[in-house]
C-alpha atoms as a PDB file:
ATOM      1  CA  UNK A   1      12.224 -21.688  12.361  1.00  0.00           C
ATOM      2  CA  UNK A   2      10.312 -19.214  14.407  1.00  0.00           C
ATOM      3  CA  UNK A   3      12.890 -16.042  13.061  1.00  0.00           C
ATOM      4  CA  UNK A   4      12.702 -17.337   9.398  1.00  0.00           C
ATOM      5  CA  UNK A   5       8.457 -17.137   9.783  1.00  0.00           C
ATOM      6  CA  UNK A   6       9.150 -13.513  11.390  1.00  0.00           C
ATOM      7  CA  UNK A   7      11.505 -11.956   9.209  1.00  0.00           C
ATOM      8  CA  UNK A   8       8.989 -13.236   5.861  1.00  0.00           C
ATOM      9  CA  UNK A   9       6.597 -11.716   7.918  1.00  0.00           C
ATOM     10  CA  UNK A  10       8.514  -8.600   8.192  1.00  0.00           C
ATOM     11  CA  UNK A  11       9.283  -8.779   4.785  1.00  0.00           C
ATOM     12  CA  UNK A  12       6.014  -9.710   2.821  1.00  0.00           C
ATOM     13  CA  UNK A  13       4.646  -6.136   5.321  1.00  0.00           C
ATOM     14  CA  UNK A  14       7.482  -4.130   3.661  1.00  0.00           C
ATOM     15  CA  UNK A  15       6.688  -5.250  -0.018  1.00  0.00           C
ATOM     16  CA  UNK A  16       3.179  -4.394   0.573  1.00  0.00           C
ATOM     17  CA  UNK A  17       3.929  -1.314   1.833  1.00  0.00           C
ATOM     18  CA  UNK A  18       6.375  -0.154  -1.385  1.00  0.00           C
ATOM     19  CA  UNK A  19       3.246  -2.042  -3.063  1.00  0.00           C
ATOM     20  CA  UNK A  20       1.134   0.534  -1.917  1.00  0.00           C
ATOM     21  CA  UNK A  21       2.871   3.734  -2.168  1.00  0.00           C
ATOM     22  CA  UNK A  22       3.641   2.745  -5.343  1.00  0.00           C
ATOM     23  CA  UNK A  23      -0.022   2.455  -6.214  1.00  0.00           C
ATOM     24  CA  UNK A  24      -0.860   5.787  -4.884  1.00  0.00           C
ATOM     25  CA  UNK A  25       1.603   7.410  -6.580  1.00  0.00           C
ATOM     26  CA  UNK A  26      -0.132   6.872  -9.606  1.00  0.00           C
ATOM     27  CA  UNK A  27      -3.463   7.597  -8.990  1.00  0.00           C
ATOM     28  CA  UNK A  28      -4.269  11.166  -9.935  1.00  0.00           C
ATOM     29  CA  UNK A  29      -6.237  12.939  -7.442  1.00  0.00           C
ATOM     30  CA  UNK A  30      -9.014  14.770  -8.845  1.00  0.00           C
ATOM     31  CA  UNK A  31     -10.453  17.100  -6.746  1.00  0.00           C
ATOM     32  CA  UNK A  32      -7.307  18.495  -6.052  1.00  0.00           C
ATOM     33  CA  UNK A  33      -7.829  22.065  -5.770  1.00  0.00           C
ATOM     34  CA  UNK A  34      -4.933  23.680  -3.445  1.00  0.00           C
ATOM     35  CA  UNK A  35      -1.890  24.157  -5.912  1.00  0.00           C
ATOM     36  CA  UNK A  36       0.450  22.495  -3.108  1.00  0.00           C
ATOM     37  CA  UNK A  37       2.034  20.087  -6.009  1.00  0.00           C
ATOM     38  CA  UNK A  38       1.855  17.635  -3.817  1.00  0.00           C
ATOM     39  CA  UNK A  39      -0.849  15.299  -6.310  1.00  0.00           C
ATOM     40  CA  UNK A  40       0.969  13.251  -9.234  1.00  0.00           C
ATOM     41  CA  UNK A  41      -1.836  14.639 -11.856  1.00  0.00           C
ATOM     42  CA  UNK A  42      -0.434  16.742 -14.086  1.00  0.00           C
ATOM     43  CA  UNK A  43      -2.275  19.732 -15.987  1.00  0.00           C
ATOM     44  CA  UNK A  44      -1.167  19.561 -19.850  1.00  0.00           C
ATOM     45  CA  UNK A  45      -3.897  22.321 -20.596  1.00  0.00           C
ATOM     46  CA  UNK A  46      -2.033  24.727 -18.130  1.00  0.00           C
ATOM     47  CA  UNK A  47       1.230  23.984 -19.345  1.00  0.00           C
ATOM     48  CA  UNK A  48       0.142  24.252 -22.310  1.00  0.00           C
ATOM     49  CA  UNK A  49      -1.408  27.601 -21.907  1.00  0.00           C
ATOM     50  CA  UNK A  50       1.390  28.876 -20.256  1.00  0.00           C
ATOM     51  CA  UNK A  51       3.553  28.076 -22.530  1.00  0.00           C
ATOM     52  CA  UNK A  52       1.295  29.893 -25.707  1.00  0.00           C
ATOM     53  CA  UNK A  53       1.270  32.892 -23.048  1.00  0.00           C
ATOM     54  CA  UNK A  54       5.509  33.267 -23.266  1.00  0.00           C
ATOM     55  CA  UNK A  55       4.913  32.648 -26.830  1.00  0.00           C
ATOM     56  CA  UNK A  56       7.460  29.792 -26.949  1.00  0.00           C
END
C-alpha cells in the first residue's frame, strides 16, 4: 500500500514537472534582449526583413 501511495507520488511530481516545462515553453519572453535563441518568441518582422533584404 505504502509503495503504490509513493510511486503516485512520484508520478503525479513528474507530470507536473512535464506540466510545467511545457507551460514555459510557450510563454514568449519579452524582454529578451541577448540574441542567445534560447526564448521560444519568434521575430516575424526580422524574418521578414531579412528575407526582403536577399530579395527572395
Amino acid at each position: 500500500m505504502i509503495q503504490e501511495i509513493i510511486v503516485s507520488l512520484i508520478f503525479i511530481g513528474a507530470l507536473a514537472y512535464l506540466g510545467r516545462l511545457l507551460y514555459n515553453q510557450f510563454q514568449a519572453k519579452s524582454a529578451c534582449a541577448s540574441g542567445c535563441n534560447k526564448c521560444t518568441a519568434i521575430d516575424f518582422n526580422k524574418i521578414e526583413a531579412a528575407l526582403k533584404e536577399k530579395n527572395f
